[in-house]
C-alpha atoms as a PDB file:
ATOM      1  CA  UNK A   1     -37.021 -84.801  61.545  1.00  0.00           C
ATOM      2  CA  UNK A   2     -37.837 -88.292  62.470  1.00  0.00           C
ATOM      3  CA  UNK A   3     -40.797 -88.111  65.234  1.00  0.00           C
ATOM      4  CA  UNK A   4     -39.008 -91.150  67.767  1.00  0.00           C
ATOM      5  CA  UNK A   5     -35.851 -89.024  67.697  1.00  0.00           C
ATOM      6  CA  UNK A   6     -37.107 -86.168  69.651  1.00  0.00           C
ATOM      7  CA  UNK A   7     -40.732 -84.825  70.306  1.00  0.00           C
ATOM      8  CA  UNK A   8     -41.886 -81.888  68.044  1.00  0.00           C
ATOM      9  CA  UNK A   9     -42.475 -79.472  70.995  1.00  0.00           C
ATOM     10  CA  UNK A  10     -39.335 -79.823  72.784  1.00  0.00           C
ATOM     11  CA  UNK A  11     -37.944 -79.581  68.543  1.00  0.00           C
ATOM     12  CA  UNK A  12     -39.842 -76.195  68.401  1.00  0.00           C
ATOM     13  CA  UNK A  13     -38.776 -75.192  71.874  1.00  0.00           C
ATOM     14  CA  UNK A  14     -35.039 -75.742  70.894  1.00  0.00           C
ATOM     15  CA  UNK A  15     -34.950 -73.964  67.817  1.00  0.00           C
ATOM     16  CA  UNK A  16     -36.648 -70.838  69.677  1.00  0.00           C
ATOM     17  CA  UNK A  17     -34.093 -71.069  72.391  1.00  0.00           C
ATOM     18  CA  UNK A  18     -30.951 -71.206  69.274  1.00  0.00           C
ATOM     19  CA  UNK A  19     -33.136 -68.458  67.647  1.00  0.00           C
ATOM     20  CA  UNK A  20     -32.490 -66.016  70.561  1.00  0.00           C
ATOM     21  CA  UNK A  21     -28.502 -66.806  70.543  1.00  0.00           C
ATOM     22  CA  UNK A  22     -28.734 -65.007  66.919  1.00  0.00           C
ATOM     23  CA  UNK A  23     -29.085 -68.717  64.664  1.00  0.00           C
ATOM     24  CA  UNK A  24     -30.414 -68.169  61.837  1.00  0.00           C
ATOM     25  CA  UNK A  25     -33.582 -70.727  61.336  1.00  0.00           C
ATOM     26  CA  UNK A  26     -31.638 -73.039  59.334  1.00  0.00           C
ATOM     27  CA  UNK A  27     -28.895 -73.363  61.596  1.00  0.00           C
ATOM     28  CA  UNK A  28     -30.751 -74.154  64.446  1.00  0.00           C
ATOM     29  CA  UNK A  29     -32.981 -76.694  62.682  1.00  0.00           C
ATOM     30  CA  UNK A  30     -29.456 -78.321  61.926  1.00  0.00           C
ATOM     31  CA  UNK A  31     -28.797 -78.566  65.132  1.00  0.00           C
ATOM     32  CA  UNK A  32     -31.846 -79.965  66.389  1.00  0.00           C
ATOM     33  CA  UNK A  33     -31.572 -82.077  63.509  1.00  0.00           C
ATOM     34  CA  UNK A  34     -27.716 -83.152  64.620  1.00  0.00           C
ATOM     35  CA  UNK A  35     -29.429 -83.556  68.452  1.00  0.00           C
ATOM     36  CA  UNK A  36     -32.521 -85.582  66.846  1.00  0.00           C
ATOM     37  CA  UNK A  37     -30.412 -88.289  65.336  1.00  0.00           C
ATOM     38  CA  UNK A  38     -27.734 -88.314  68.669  1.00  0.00           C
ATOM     39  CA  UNK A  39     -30.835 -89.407  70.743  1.00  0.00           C
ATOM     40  CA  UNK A  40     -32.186 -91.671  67.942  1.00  0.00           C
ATOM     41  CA  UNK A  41     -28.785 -93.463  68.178  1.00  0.00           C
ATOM     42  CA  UNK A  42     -29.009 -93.337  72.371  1.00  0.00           C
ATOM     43  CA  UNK A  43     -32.173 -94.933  71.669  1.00  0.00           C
ATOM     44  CA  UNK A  44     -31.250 -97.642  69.307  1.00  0.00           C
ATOM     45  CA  UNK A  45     -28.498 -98.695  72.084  1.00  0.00           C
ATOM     46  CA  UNK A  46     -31.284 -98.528  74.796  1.00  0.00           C
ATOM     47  CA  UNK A  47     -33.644-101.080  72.253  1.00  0.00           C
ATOM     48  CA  UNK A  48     -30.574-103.470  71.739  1.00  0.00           C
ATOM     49  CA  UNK A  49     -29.931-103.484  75.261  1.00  0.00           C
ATOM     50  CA  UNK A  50     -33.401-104.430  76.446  1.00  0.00           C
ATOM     51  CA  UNK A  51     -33.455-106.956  73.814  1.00  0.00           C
ATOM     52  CA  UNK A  52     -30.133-108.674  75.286  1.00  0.00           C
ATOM     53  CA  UNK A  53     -31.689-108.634  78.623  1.00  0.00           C
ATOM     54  CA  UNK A  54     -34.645-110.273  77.515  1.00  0.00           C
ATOM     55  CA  UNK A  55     -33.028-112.731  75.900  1.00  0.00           C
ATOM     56  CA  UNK A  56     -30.085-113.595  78.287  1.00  0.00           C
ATOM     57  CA  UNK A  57     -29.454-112.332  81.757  1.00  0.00           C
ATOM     58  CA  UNK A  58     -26.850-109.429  81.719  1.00  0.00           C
ATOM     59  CA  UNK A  59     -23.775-109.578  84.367  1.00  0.00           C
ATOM     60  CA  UNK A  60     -22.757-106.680  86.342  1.00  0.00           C
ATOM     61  CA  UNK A  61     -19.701-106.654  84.052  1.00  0.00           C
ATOM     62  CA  UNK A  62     -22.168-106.530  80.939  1.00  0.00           C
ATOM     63  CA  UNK A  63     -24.072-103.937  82.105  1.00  0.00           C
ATOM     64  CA  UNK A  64     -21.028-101.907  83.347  1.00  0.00           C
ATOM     65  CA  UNK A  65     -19.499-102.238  80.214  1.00  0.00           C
ATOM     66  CA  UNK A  66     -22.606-101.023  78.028  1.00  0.00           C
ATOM     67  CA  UNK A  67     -23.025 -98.431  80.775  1.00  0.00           C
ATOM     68  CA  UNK A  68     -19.492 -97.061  79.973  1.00  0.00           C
ATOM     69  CA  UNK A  69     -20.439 -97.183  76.198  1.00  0.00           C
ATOM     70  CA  UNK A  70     -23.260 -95.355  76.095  1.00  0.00           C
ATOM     71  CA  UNK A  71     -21.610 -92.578  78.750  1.00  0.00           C
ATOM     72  CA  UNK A  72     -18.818 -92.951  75.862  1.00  0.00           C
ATOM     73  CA  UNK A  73     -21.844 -92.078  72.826  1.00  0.00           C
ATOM     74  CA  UNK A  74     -23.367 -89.644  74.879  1.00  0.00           C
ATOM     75  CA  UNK A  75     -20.046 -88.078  75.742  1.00  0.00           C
ATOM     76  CA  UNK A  76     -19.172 -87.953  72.346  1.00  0.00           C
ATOM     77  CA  UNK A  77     -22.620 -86.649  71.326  1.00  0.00           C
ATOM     78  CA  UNK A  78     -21.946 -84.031  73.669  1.00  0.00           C
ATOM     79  CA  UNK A  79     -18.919 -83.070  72.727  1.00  0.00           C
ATOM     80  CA  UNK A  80     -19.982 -83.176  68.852  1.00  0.00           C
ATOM     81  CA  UNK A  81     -22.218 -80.417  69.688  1.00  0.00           C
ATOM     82  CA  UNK A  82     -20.693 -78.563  71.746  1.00  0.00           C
ATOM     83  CA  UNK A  83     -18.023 -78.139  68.671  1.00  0.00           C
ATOM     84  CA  UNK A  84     -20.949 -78.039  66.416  1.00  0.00           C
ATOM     85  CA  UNK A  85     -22.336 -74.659  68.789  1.00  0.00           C
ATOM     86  CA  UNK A  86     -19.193 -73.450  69.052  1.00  0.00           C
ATOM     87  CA  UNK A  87     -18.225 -73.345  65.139  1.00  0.00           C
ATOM     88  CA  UNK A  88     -21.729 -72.265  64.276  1.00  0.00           C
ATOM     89  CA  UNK A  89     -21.130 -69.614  67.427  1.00  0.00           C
ATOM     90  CA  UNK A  90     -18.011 -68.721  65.581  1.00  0.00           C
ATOM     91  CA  UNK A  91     -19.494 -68.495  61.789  1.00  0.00           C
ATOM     92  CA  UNK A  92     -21.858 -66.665  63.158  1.00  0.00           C
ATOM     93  CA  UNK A  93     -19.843 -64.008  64.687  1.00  0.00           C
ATOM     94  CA  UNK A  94     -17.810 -63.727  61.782  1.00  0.00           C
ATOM     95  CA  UNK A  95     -21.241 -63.258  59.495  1.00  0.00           C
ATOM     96  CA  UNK A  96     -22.311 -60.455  61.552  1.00  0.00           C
ATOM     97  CA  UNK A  97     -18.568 -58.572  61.320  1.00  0.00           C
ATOM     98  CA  UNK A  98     -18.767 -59.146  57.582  1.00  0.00           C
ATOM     99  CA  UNK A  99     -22.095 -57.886  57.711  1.00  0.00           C
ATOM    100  CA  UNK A 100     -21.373 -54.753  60.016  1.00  0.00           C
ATOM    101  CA  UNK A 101     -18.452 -53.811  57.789  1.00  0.00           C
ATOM    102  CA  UNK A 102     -20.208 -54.484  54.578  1.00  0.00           C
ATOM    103  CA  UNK A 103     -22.843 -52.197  56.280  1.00  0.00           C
ATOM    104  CA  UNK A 104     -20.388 -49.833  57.511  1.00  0.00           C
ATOM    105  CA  UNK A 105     -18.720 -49.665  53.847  1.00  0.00           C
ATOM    106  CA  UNK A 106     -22.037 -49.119  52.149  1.00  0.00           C
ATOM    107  CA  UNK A 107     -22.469 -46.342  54.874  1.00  0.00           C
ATOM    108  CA  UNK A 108     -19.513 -44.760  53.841  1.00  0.00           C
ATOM    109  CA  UNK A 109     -20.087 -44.832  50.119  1.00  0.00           C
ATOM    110  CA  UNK A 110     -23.600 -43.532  50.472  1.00  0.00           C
ATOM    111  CA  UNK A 111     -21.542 -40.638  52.892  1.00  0.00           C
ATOM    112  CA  UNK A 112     -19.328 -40.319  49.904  1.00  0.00           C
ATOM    113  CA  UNK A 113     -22.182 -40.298  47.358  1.00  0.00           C
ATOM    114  CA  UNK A 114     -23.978 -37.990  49.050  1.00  0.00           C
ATOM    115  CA  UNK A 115     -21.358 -35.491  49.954  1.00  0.00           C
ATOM    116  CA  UNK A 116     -20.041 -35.501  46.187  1.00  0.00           C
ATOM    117  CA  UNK A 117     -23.799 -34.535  45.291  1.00  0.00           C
ATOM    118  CA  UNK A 118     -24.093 -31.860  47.957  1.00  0.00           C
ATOM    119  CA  UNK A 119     -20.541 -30.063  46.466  1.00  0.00           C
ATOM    120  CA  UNK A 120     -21.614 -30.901  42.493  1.00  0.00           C
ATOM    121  CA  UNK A 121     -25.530 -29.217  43.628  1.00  0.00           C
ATOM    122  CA  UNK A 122     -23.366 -26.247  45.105  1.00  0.00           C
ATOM    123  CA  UNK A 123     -21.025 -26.002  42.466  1.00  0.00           C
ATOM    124  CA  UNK A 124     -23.659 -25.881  40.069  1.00  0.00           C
ATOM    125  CA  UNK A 125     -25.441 -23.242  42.135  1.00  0.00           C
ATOM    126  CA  UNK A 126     -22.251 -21.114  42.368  1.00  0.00           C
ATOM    127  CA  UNK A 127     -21.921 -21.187  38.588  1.00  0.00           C
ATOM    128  CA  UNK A 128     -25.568 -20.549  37.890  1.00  0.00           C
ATOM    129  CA  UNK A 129     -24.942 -17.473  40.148  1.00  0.00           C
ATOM    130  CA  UNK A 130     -22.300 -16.319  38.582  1.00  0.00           C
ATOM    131  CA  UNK A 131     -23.678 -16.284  35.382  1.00  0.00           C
ATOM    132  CA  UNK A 132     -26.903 -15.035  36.048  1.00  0.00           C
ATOM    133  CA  UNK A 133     -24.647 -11.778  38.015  1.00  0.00           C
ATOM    134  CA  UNK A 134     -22.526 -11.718  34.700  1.00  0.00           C
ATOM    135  CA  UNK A 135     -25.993 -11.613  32.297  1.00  0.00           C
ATOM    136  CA  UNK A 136     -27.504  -8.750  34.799  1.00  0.00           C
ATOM    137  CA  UNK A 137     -24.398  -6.578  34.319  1.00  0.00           C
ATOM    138  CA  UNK A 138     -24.019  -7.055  30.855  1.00  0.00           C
ATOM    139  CA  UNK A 139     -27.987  -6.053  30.845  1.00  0.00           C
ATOM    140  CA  UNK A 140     -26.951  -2.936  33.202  1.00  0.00           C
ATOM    141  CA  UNK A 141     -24.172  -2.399  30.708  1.00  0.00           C
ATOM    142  CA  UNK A 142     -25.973  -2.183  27.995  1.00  0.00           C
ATOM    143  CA  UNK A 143     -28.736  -0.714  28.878  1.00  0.00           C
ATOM    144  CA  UNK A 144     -26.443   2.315  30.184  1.00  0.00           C
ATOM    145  CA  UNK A 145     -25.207   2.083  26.778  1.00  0.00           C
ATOM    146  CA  UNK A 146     -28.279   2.427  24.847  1.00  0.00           C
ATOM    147  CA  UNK A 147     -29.561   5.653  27.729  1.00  0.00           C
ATOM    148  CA  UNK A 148     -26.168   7.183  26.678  1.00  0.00           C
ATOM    149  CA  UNK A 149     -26.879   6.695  23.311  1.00  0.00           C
ATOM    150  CA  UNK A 150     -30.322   8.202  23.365  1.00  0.00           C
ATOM    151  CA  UNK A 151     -29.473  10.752  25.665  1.00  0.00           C
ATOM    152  CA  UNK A 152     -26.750  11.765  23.092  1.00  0.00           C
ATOM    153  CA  UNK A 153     -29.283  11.409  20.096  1.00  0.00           C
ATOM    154  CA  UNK A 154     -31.924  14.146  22.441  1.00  0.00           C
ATOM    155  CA  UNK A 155     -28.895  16.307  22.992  1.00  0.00           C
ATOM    156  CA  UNK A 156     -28.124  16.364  19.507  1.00  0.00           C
ATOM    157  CA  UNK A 157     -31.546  17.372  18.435  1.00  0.00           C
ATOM    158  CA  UNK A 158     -31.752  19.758  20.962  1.00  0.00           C
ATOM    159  CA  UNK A 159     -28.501  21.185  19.484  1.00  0.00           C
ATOM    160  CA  UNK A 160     -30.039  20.952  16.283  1.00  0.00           C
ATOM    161  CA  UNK A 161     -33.497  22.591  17.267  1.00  0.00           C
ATOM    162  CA  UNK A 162     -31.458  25.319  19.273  1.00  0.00           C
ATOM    163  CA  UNK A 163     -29.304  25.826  16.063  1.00  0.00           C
ATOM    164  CA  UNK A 164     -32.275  26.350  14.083  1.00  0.00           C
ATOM    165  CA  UNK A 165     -34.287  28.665  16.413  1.00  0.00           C
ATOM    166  CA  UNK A 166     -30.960  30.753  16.798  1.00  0.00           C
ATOM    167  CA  UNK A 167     -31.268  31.064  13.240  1.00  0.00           C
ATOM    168  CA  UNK A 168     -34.498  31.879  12.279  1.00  0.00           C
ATOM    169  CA  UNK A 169     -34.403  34.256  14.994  1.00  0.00           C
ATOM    170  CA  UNK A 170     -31.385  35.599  13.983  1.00  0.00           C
ATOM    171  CA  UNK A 171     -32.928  35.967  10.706  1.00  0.00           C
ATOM    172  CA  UNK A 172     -36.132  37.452  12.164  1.00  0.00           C
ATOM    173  CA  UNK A 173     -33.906  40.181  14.033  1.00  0.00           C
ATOM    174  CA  UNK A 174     -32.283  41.288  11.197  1.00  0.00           C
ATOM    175  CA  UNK A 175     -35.413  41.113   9.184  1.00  0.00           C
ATOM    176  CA  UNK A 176     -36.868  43.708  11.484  1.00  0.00           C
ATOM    177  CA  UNK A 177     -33.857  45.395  12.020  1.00  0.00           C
ATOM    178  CA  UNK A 178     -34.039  45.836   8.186  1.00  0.00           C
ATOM    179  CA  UNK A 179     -37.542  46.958   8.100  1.00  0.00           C
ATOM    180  CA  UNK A 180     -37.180  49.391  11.236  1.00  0.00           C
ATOM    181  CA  UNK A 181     -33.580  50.830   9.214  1.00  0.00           C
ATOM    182  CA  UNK A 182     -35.803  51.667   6.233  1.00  0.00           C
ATOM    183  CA  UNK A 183     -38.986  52.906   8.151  1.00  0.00           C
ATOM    184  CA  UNK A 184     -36.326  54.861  10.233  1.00  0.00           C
ATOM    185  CA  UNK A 185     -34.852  56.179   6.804  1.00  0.00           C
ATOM    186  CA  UNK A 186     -38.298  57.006   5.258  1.00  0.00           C
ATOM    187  CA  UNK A 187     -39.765  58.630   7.883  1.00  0.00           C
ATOM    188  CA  UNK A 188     -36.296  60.408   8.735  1.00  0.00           C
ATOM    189  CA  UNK A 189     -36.066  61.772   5.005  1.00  0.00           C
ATOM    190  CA  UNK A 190     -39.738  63.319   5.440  1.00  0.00           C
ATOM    191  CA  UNK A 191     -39.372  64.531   8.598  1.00  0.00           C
ATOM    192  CA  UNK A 192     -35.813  66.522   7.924  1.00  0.00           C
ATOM    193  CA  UNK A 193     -37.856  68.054   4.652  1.00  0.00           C
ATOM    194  CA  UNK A 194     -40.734  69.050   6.685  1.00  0.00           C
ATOM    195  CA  UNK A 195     -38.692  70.538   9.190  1.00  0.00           C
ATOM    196  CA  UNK A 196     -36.590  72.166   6.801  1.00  0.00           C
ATOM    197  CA  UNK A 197     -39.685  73.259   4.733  1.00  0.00           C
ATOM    198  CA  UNK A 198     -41.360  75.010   8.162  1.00  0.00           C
ATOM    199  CA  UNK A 199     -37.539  76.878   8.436  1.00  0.00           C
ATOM    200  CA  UNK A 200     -37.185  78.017   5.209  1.00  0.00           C
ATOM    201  CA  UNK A 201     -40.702  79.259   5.703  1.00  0.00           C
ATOM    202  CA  UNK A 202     -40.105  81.015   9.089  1.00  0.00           C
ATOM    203  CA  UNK A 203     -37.162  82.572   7.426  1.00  0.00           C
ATOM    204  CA  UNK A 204     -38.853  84.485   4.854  1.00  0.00           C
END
């Protein structure tokens, strides 16, 4: 920015007072640029006006008529900037709406995003569930199998050892039933003679 056309600080000051209207840096060193060169023009009018009244005496109707000129520039200068705010007022409104709904869109696709992972994470949990229930009772299942099983194989040999002790008792009682026939038999044979030895004796 050329130093004549407007002092740094007040440069500084402007662009601080455009920066709390929501311009963005460059735009309102634009426009302090735009005002910068308005005033260097106002001053080149003000030089070449000094330098015609130094070197000829200016009329009423001279200075009246440069008077109305330079109300004309700085008219026009104002005017030219007050479009130049206004458009830049405008852009800048329609920046932040595309910005808000940009924001609001990316809002509603992380929404989305998120929502689709929350029902895919309890999807996933429901079928993990599931399956984990379904591997539990098939566990249940067969381990109820394999107790019926071995309670079946113990009953069997139960059967089996009950069969067998039957038997050899069986076997056993008619062993001894055998043995007690025959010692019944033998001593029954010896004890009839005796007896009827001791009556034929009492006899005679």
């Amino acid at each position: 920015m050329n130093a004549m056309s407007i002092n740094y600080f007040r440069a500084v000051e402007y662009i601080k007072k455009l920066r709390e209207v929501n311009f963005t840096e460059e735009q309102a060193e634009a426009v302090v640029e735009l005002i910068g060169e308005q005033s260097q023009i106002i001053q080149e009018y003000g030089t070449k006006i000094n330098y015609l009244e130094s070197k000829e005496p200016a009329t009423k109707a001279d200075l009246r008529e440069t008077e109305l000129r330079l109300q004309n520039e700085i008219a026009m200068i104002k005017s030219d900037l007050q479009n130049e705010i206004l458009i830049t007022n405008v852009n800048l409104q329609n920046e932040i709406k595309l910005v808000r709904t940009d924001l609001q869109n990316e809002i509603a696709q992380v929404k989305t995003d998120l929502q689709n992972e929350i029902a895919q994470v309890k999807t996933d949990l429901q079928n993990e569930i599931a399956q984990v229930k379904t591997d539990l009772q098939n566990e249940i299942a067969q381990v109820k199998t394999d107790l019926h099983n071995e309670i079946t194989l113990v009953r069997n040999d139960l059967h089996n050892e009950i069969a067998l002790v039957r038997t050899d008792l069986q076997k056993e009682i008619i062993l001894v039933k055998s043995e007690l026939v025959k010692w019944v038999l033998t001593t029954g044979v010896a004890t009839i003679l005796a007896i009827g030895g001791l009556l034929k004796f009492m006899i005679h």
